[in-house]
C-alpha atoms as a PDB file:
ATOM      1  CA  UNK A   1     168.290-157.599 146.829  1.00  0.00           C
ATOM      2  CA  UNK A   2     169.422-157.712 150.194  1.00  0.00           C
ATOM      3  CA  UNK A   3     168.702-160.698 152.931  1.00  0.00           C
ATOM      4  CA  UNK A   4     167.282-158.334 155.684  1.00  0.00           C
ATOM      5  CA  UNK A   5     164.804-157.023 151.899  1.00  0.00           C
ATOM      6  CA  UNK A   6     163.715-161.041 151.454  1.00  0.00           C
ATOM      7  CA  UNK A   7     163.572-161.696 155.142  1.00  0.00           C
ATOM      8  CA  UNK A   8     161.317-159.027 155.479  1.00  0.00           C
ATOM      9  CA  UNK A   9     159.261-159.596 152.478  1.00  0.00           C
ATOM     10  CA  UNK A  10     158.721-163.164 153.572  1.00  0.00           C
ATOM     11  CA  UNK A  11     157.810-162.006 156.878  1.00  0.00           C
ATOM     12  CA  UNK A  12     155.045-159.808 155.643  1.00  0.00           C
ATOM     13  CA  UNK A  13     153.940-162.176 152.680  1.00  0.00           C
ATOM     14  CA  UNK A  14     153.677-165.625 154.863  1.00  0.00           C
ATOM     15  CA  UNK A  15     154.795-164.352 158.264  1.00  0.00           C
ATOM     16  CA  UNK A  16     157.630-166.604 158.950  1.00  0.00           C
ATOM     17  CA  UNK A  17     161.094-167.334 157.956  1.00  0.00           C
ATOM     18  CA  UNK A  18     162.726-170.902 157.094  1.00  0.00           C
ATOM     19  CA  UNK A  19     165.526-170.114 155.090  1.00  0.00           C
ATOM     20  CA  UNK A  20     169.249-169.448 155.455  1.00  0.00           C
ATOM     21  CA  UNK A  21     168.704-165.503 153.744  1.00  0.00           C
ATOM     22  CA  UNK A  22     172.839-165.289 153.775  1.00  0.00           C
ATOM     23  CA  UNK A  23     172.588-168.202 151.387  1.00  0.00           C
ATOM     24  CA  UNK A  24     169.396-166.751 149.955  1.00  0.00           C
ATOM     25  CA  UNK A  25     171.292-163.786 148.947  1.00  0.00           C
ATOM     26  CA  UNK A  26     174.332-165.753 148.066  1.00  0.00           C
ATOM     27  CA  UNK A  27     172.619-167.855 145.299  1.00  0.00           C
ATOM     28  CA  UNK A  28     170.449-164.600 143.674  1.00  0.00           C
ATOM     29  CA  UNK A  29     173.357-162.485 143.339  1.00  0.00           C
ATOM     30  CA  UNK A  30     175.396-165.477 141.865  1.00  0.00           C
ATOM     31  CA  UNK A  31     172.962-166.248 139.773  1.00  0.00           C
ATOM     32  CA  UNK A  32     171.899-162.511 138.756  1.00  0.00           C
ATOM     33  CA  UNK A  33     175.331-161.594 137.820  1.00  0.00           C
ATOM     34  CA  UNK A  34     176.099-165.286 135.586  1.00  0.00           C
ATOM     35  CA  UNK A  35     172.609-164.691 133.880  1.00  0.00           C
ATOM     36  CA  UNK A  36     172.417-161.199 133.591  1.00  0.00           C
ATOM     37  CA  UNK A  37     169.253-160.835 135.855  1.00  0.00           C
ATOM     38  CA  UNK A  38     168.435-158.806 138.543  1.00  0.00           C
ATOM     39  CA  UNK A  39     168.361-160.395 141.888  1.00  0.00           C
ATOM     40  CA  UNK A  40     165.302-159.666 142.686  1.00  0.00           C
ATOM     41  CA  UNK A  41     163.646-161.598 139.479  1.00  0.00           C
ATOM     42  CA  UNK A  42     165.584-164.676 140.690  1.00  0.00           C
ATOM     43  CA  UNK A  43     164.328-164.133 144.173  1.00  0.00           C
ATOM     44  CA  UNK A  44     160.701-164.511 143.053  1.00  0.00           C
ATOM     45  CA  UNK A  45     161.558-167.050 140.596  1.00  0.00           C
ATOM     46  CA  UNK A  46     162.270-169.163 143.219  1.00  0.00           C
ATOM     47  CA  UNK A  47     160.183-168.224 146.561  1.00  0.00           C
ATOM     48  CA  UNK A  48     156.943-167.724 144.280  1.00  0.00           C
ATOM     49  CA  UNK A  49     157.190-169.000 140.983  1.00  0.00           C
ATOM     50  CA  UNK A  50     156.905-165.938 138.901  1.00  0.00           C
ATOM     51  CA  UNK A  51     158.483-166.146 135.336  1.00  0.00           C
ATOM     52  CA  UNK A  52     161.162-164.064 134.470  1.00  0.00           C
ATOM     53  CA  UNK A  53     161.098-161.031 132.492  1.00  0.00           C
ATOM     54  CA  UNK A  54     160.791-161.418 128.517  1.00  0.00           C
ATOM     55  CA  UNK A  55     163.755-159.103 128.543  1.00  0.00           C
ATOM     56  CA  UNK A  56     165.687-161.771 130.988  1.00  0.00           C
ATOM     57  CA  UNK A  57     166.118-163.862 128.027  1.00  0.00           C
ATOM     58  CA  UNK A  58     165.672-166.736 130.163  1.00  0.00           C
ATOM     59  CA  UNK A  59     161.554-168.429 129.222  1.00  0.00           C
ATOM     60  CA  UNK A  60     161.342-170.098 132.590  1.00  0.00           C
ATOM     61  CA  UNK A  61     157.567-170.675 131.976  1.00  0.00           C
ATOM     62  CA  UNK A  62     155.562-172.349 129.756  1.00  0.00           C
ATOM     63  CA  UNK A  63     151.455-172.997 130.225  1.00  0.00           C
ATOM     64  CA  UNK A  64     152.213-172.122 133.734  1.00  0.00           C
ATOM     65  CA  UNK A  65     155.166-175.062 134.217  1.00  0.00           C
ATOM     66  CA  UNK A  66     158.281-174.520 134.322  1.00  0.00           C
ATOM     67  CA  UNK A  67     160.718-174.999 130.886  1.00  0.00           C
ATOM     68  CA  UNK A  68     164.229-176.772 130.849  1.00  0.00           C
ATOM     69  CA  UNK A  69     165.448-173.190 131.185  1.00  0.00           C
ATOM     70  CA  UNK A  70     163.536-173.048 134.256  1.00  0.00           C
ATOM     71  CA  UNK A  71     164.359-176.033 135.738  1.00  0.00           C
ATOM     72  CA  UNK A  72     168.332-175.680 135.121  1.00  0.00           C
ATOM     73  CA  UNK A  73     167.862-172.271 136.664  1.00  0.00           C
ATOM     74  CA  UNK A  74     166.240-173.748 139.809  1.00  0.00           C
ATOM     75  CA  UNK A  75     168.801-176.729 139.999  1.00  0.00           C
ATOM     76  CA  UNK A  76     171.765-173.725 139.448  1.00  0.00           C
ATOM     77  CA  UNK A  77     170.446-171.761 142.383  1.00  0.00           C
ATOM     78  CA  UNK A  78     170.073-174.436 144.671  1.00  0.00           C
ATOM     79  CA  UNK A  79     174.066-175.357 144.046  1.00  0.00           C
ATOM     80  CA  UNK A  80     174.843-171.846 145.013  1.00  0.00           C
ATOM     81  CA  UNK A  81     172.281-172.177 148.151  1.00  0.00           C
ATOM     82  CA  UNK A  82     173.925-175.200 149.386  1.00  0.00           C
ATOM     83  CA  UNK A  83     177.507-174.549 148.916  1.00  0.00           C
END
């Protein structure tokens, strides 16, 4: 997924912007291609909340919380956001 894709999506979800979407991009392909994932699963992971895929591998989500997986994942991406 592409930043002008999540800058537009975020636009027309909750019509504004506040993130860097070069480092947006940055940390969901990093984190796509270390975990197997597609970027786009990551993106929602972390702008909405939505658990992965079963067929990620990854259970990000239990009772509606997030796991240790989860967490990691969110801790991981916000490494490659910052860097």
């Amino acid at each position: 997924m592409k930043a002008k894709q999540m800058e537009n999506y975020l636009l027309e979800t909750y019509g504004k912007v506040v993130h860097d979407m070069d480092n947006m991009e940055y940390a969901c392909s990093e984190l796509a291609n270390l975990h197997d994932i597609k970027a786009e699963d990551i993106f929602f992971f972390m702008v909405e909340n939505r658990p992965l895929p079963i067929s990620s591998g990854i259970v990000s989500h239990s009772c509606g919380f997030n796991t240790r997986e989860g967490r990691a994942l969110k801790q991981q991406f916000e490494s490659y956001y910052y860097q």
